[in-house]
N, C-alpha and C. Protein backbone atom coordinates (compact mmCIF):
# COMPACT_ATOMS: atom_id res chain seq x y z
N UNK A 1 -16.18 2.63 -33.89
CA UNK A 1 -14.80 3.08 -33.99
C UNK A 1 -14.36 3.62 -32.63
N UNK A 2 -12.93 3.48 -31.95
CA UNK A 2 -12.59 3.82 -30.30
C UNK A 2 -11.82 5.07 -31.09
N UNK A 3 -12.52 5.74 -29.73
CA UNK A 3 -11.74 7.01 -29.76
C UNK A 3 -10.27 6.71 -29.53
N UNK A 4 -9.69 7.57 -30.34
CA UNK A 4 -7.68 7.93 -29.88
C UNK A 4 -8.00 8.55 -28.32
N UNK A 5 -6.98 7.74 -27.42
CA UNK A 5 -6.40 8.08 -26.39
C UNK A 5 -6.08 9.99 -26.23
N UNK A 6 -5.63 9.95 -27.36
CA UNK A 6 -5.23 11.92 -27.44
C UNK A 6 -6.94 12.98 -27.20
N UNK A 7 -7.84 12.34 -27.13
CA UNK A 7 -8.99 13.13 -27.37
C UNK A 7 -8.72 13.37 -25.84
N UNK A 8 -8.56 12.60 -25.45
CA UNK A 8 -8.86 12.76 -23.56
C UNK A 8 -7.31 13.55 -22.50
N UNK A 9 -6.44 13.87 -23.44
CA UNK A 9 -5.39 14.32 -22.72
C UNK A 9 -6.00 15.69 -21.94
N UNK A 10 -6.40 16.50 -22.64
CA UNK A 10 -7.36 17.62 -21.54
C UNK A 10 -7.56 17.22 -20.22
N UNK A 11 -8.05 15.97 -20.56
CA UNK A 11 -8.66 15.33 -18.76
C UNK A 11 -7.35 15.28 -17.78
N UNK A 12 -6.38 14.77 -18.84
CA UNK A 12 -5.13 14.00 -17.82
C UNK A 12 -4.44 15.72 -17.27
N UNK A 13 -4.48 16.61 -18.25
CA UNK A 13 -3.50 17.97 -17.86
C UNK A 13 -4.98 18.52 -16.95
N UNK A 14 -6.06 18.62 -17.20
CA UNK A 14 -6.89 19.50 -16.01
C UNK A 14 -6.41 18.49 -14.86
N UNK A 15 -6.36 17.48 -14.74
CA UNK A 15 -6.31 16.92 -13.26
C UNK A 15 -5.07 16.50 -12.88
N UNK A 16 -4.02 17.05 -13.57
CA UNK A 16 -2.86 17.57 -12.90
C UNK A 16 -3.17 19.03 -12.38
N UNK A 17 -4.02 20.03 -12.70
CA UNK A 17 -4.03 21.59 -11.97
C UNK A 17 -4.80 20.62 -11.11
N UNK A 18 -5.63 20.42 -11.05
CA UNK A 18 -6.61 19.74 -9.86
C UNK A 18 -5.46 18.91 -8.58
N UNK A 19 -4.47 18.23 -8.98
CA UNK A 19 -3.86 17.84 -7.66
C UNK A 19 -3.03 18.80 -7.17
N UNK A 20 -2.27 19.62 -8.44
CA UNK A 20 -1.40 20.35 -8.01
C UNK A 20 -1.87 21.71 -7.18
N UNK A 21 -3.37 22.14 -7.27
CA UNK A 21 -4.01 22.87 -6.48
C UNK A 21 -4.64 22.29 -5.18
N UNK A 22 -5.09 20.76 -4.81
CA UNK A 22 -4.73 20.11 -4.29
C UNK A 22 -3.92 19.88 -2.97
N UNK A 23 -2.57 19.81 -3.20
CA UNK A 23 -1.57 19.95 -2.59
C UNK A 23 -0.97 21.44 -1.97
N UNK A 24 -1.72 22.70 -3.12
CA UNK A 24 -1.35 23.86 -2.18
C UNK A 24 -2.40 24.14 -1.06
N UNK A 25 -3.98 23.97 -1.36
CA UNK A 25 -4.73 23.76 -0.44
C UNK A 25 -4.19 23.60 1.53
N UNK A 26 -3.74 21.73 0.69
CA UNK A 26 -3.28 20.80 1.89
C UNK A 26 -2.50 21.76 2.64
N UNK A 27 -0.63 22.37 2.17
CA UNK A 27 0.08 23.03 2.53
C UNK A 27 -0.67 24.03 3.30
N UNK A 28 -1.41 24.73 2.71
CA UNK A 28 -2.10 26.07 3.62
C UNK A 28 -2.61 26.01 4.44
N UNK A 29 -3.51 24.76 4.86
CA UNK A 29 -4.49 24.36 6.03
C UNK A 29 -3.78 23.86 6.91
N UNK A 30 -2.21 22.73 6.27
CA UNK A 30 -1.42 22.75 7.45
C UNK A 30 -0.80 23.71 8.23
N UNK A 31 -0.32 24.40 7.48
CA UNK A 31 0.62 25.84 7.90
C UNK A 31 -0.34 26.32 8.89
N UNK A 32 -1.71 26.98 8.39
CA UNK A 32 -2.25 27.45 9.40
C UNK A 32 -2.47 27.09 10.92
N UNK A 33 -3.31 25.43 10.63
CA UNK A 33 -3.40 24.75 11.96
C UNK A 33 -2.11 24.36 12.70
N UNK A 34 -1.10 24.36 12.29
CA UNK A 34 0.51 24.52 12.89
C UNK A 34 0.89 25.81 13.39
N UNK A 35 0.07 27.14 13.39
CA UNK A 35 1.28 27.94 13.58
C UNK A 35 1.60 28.33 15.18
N UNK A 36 0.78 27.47 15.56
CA UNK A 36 1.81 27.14 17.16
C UNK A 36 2.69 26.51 17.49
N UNK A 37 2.70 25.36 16.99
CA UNK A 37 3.30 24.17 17.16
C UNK A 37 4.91 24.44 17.11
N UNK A 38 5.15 23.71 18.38
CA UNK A 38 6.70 24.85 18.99
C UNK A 38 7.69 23.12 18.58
N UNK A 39 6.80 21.91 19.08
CA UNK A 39 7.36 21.36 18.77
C UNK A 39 6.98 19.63 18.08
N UNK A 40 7.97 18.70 16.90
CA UNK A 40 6.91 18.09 15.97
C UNK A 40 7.44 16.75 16.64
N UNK A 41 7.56 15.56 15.95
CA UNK A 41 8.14 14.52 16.20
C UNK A 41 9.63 14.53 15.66
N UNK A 42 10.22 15.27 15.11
CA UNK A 42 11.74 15.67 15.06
C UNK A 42 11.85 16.36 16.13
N UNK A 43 11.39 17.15 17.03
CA UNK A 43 11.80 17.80 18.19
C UNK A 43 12.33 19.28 17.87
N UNK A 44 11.73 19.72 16.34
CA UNK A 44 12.09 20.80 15.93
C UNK A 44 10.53 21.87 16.15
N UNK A 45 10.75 23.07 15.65
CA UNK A 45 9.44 23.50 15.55
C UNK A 45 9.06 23.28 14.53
N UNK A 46 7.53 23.53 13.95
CA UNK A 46 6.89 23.04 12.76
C UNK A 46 7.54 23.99 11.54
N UNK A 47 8.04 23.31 10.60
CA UNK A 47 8.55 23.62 9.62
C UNK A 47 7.40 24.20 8.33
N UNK A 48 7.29 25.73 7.86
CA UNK A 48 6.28 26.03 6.55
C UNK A 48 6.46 25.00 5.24
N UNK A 49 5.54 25.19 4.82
CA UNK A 49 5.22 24.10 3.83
C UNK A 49 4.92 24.84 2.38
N UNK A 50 5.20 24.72 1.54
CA UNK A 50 4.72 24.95 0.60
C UNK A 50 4.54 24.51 -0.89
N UNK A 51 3.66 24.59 -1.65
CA UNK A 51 3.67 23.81 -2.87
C UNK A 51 4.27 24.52 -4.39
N UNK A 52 5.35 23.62 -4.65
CA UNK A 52 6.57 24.36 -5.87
C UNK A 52 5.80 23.92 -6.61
N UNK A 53 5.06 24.30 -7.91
CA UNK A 53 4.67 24.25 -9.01
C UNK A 53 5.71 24.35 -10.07
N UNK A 54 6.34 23.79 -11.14
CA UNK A 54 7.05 23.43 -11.96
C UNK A 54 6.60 23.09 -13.15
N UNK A 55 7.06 23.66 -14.06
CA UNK A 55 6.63 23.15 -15.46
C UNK A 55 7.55 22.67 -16.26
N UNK A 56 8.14 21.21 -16.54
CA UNK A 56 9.13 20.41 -17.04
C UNK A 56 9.42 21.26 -18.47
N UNK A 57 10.22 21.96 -18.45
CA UNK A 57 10.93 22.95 -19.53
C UNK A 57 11.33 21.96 -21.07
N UNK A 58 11.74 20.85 -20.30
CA UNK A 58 12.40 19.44 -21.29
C UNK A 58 11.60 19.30 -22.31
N UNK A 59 10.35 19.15 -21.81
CA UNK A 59 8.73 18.51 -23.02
C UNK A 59 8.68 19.59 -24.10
N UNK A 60 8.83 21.22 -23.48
CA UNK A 60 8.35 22.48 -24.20
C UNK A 60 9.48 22.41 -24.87
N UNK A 61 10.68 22.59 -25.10
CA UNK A 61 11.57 22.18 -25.74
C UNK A 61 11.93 21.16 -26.98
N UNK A 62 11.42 19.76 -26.35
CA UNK A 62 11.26 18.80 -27.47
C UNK A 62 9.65 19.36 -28.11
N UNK A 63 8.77 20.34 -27.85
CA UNK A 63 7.71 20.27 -29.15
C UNK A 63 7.97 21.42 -29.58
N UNK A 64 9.10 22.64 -29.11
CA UNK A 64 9.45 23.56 -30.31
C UNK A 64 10.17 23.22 -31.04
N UNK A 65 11.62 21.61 -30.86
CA UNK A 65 12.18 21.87 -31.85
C UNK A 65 11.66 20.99 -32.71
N UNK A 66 10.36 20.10 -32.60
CA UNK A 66 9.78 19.29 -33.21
C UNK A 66 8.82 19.89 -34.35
N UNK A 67 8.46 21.47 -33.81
CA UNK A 67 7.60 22.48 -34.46
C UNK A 67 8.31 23.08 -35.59
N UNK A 68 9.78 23.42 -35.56
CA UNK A 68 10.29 24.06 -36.20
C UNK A 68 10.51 23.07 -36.95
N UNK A 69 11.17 21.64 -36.86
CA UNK A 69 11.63 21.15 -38.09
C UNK A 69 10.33 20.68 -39.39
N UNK A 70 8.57 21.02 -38.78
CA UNK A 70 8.01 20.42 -39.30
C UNK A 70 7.65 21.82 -40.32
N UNK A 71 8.47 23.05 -40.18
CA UNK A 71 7.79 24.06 -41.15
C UNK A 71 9.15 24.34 -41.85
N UNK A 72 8.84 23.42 -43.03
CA UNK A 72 9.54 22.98 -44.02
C UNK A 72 8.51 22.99 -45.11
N UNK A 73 9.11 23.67 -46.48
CA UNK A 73 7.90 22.90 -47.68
C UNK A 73 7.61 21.93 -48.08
N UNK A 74 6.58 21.89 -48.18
CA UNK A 74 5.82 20.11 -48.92
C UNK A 74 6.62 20.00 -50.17
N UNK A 75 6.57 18.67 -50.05
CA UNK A 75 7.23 18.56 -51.26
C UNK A 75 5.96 17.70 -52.58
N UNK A 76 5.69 18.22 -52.26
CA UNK A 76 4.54 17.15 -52.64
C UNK A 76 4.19 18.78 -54.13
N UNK A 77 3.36 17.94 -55.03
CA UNK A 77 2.91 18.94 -56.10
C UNK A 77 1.12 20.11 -55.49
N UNK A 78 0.67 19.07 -54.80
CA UNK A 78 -0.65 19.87 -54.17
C UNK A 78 -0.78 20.24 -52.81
N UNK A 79 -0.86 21.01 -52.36
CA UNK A 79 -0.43 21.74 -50.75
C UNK A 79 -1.35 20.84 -50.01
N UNK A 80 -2.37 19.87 -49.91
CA UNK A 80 -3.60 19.32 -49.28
C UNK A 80 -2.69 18.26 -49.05
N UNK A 81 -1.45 17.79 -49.77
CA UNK A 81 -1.12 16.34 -49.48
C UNK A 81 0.23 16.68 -48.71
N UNK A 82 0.95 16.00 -47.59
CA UNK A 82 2.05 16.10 -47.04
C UNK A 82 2.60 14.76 -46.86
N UNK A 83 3.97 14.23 -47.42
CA UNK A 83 4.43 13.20 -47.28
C UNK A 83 4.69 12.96 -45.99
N UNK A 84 4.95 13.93 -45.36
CA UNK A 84 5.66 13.54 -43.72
C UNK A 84 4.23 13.39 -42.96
N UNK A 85 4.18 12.95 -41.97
CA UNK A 85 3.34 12.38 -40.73
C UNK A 85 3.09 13.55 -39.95
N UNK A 86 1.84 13.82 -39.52
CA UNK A 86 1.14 15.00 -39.29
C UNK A 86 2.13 15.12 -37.45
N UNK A 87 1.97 16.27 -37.30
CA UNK A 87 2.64 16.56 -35.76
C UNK A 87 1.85 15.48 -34.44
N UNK A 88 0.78 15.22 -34.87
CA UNK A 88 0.12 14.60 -33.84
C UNK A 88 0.49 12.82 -33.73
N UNK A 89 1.21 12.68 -35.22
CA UNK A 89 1.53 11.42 -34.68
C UNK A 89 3.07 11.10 -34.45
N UNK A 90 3.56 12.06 -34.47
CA UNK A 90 5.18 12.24 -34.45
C UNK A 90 5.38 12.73 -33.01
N UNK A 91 4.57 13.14 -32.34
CA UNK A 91 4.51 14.14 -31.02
C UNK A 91 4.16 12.44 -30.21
N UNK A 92 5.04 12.43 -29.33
CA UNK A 92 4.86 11.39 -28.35
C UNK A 92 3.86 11.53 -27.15
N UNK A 93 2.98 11.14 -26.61
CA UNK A 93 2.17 11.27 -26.24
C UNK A 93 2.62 12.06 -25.02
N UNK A 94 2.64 13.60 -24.01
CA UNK A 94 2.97 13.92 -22.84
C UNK A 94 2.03 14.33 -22.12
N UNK A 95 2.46 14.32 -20.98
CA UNK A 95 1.40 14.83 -19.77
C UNK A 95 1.95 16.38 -19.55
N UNK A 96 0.79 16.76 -19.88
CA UNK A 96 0.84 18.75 -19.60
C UNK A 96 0.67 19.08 -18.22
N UNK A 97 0.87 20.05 -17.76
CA UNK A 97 0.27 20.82 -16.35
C UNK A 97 1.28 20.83 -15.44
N UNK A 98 1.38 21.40 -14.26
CA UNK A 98 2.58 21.36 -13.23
C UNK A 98 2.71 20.14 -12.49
N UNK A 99 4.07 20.17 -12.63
CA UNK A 99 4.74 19.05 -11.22
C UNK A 99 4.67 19.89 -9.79
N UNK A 100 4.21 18.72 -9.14
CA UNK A 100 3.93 19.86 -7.84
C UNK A 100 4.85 18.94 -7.02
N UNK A 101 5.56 19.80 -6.12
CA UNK A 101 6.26 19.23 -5.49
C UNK A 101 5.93 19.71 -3.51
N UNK A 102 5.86 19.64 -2.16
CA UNK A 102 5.88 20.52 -1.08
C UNK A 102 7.56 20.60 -0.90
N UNK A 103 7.59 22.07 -0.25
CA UNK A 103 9.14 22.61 0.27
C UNK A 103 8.85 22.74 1.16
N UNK A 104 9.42 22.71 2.63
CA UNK A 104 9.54 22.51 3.68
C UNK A 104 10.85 23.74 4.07
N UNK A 105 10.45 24.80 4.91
CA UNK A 105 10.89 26.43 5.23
C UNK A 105 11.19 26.18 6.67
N UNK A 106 12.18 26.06 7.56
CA UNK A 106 11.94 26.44 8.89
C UNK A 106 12.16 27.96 9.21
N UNK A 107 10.85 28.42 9.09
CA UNK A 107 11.36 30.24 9.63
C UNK A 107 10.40 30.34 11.04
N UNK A 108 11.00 31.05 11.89
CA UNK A 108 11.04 30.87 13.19
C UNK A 108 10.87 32.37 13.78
N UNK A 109 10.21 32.70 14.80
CA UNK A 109 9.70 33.99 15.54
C UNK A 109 10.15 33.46 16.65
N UNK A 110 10.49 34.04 17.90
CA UNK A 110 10.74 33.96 19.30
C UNK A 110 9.63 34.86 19.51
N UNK A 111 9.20 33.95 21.14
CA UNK A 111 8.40 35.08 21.81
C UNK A 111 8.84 34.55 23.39
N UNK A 112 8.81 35.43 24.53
CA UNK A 112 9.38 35.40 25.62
C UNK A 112 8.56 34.55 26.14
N UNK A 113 8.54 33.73 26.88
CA UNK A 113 7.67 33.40 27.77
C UNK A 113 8.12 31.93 28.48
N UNK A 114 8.94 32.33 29.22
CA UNK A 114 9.38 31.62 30.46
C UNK A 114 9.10 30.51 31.29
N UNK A 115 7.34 30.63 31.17
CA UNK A 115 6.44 29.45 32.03
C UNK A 115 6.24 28.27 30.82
N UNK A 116 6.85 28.56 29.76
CA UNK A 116 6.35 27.53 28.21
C UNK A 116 7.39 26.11 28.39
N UNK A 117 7.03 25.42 28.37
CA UNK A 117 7.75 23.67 28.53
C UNK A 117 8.81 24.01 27.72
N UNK A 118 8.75 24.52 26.35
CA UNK A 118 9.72 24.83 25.45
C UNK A 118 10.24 25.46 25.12
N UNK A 119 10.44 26.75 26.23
CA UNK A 119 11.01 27.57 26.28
C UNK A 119 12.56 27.25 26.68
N UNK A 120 13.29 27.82 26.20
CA UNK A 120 14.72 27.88 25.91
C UNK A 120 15.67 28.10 27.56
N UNK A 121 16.94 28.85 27.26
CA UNK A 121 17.49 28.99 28.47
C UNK A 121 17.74 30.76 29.10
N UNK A 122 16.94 31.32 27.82
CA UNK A 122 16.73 32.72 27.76
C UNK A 122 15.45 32.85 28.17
N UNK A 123 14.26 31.94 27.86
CA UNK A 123 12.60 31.77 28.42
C UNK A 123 12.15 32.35 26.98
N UNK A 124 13.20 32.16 25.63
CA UNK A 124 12.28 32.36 24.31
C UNK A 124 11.93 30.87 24.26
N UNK A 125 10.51 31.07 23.35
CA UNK A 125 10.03 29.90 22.74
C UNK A 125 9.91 30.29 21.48
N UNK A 126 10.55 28.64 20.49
CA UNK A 126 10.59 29.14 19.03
C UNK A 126 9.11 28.57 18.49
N UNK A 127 8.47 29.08 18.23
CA UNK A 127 7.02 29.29 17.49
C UNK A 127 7.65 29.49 15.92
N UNK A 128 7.04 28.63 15.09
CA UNK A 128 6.84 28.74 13.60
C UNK A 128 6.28 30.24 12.73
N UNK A 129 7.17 30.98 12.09
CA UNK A 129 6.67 32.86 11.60
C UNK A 129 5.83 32.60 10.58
N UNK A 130 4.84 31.84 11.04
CA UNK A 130 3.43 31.22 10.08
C UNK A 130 2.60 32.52 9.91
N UNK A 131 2.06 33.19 8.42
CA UNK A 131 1.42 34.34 8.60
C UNK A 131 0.11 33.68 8.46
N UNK A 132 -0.78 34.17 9.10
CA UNK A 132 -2.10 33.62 8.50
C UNK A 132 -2.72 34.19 7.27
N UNK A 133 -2.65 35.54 7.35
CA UNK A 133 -2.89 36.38 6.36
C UNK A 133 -2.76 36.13 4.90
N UNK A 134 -1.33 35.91 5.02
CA UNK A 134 -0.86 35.32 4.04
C UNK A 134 -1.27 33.50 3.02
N UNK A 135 -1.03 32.83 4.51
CA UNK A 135 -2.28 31.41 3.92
C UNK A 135 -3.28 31.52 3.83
N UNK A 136 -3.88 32.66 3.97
CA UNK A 136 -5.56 32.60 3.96
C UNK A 136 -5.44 33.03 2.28
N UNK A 137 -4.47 33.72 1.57
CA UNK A 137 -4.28 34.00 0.36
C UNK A 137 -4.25 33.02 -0.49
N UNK A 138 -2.98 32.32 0.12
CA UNK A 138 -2.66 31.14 -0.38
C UNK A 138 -4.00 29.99 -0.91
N UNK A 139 -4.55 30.15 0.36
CA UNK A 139 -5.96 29.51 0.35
C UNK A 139 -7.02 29.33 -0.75
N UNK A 140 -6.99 30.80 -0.90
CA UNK A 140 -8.36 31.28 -1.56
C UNK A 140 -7.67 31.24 -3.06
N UNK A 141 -6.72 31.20 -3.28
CA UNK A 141 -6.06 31.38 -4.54
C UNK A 141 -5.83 29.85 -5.09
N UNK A 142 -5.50 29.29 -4.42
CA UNK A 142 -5.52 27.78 -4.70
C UNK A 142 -7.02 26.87 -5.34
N UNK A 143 -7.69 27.71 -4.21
CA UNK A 143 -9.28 27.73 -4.35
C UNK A 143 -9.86 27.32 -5.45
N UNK A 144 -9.59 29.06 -6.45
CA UNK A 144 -10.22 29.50 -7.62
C UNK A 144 -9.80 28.88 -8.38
N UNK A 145 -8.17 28.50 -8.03
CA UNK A 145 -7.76 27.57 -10.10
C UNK A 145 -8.49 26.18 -9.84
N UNK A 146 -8.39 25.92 -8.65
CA UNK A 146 -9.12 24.53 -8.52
C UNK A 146 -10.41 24.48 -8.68
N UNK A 147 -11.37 25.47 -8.59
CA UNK A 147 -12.41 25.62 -9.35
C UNK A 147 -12.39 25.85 -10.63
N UNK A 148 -11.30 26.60 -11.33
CA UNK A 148 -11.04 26.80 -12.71
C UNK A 148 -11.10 25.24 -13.33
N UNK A 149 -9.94 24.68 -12.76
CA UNK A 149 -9.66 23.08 -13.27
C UNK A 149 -11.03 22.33 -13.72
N UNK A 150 -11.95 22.40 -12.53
CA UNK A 150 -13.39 21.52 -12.49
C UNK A 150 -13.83 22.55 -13.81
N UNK A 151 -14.35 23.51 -14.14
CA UNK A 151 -15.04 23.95 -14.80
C UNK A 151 -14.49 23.53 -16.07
N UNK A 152 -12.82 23.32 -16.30
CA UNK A 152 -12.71 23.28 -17.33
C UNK A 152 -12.80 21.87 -18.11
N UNK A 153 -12.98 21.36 -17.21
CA UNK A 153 -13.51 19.57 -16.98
C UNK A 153 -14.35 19.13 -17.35
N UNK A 154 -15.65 20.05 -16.95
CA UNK A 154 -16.49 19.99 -17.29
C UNK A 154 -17.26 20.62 -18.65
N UNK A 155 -16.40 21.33 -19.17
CA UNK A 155 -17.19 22.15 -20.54
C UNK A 155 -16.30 21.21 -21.61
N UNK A 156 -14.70 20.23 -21.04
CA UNK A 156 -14.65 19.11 -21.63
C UNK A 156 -15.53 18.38 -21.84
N UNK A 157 -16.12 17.82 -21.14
CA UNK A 157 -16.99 16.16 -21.02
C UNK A 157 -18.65 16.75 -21.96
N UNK A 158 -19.02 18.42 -21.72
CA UNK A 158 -20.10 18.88 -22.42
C UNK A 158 -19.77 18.89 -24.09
N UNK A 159 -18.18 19.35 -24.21
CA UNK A 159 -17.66 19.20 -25.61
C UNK A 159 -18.02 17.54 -25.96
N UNK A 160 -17.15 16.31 -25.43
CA UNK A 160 -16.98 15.34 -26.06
C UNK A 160 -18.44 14.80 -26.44
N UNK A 161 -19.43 14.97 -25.15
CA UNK A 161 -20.80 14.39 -25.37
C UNK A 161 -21.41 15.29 -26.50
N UNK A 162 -21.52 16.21 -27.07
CA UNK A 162 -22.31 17.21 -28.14
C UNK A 162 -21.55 15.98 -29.27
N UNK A 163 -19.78 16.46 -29.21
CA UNK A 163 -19.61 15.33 -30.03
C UNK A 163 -19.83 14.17 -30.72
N UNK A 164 -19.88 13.12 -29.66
CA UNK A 164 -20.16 11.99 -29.82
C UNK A 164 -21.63 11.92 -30.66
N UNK A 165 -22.58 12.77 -30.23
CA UNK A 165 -24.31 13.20 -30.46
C UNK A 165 -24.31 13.23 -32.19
N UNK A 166 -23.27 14.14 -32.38
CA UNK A 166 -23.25 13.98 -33.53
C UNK A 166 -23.00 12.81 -35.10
């Protein structure tokens, strides 16, 4: 007998946190190794980066009002039997977890310095107000859910195999 496609959606929503942690990673390691960079191939200074995490409001919406219309009484004479079609097959199949999107910040520090190629007509140069401090946060925080994600991946695949055993 093949498993339903729905057993494995866990996999598809952990490895949406997995890219979408992913992508804040990427953002942070760029930011950092940029925060000199006065100037890019636009001829601007390096623009901050960062990763918008989003959770499509639309989906959560269509399964509350899909929730509410299903708590209705049976009509049925024995509570074990329900004429209507269980939520799982009425629920269209969706992908859970964040949309990740990068935003692109130009915030900008001057610092004086006169002898710099790209220094201005005052002798500021615009340098990117990249904190490190701050991406090193970014960093380490991105880190942990992305270790969260794997772990939770994995006590999946330990679930389905006990399963299957059985």
């Amino acid at each position: 007998m093949p498993l339903p496609a729905r057993i494995f959606s866990f996999f598809r929503t952990a490895a949406r946190g997995l890219e979408a942690q992913r992508m804040a990673m990427s953002a942070a390691t760029e930011n950092i190794a940029n925060a000199a960079t006065t100037r890019t191939d636009k001829g601007t200074p390096y623009a901050i980066k960062r990763a918008v995490h989003t959770n499509p409001q639309v989906r959560n919406r269509r399964f509350y009002e899909l929730l509410s219309r299903l708590r209705t009484t049976p009509h049925t004479q024995d509570p074990r039997h329900s004429s209507s079609p269980s939520l799982l097959t009425r629920l269209p199949e969706a992908e859970l977890g964040p949309e990740t999107t990068i935003a692109e910040t130009l915030r900008l520090r001057y610092e004086y310095d006169p002898t710099h190629p790209h220094a201005d007509a005052n002798g500021y140069v615009a340098y990117p107000d990249v904190n490190v401090v701050e991406e090193m946060a970014h960093l380490i925080s991105a880190n942990r859910i992305y270790e969260a994600n794997l772990s939770t991946i994995q006590a999946a695949k330990e679930i389905v195999k006990r399963t299957l055993e059985i």
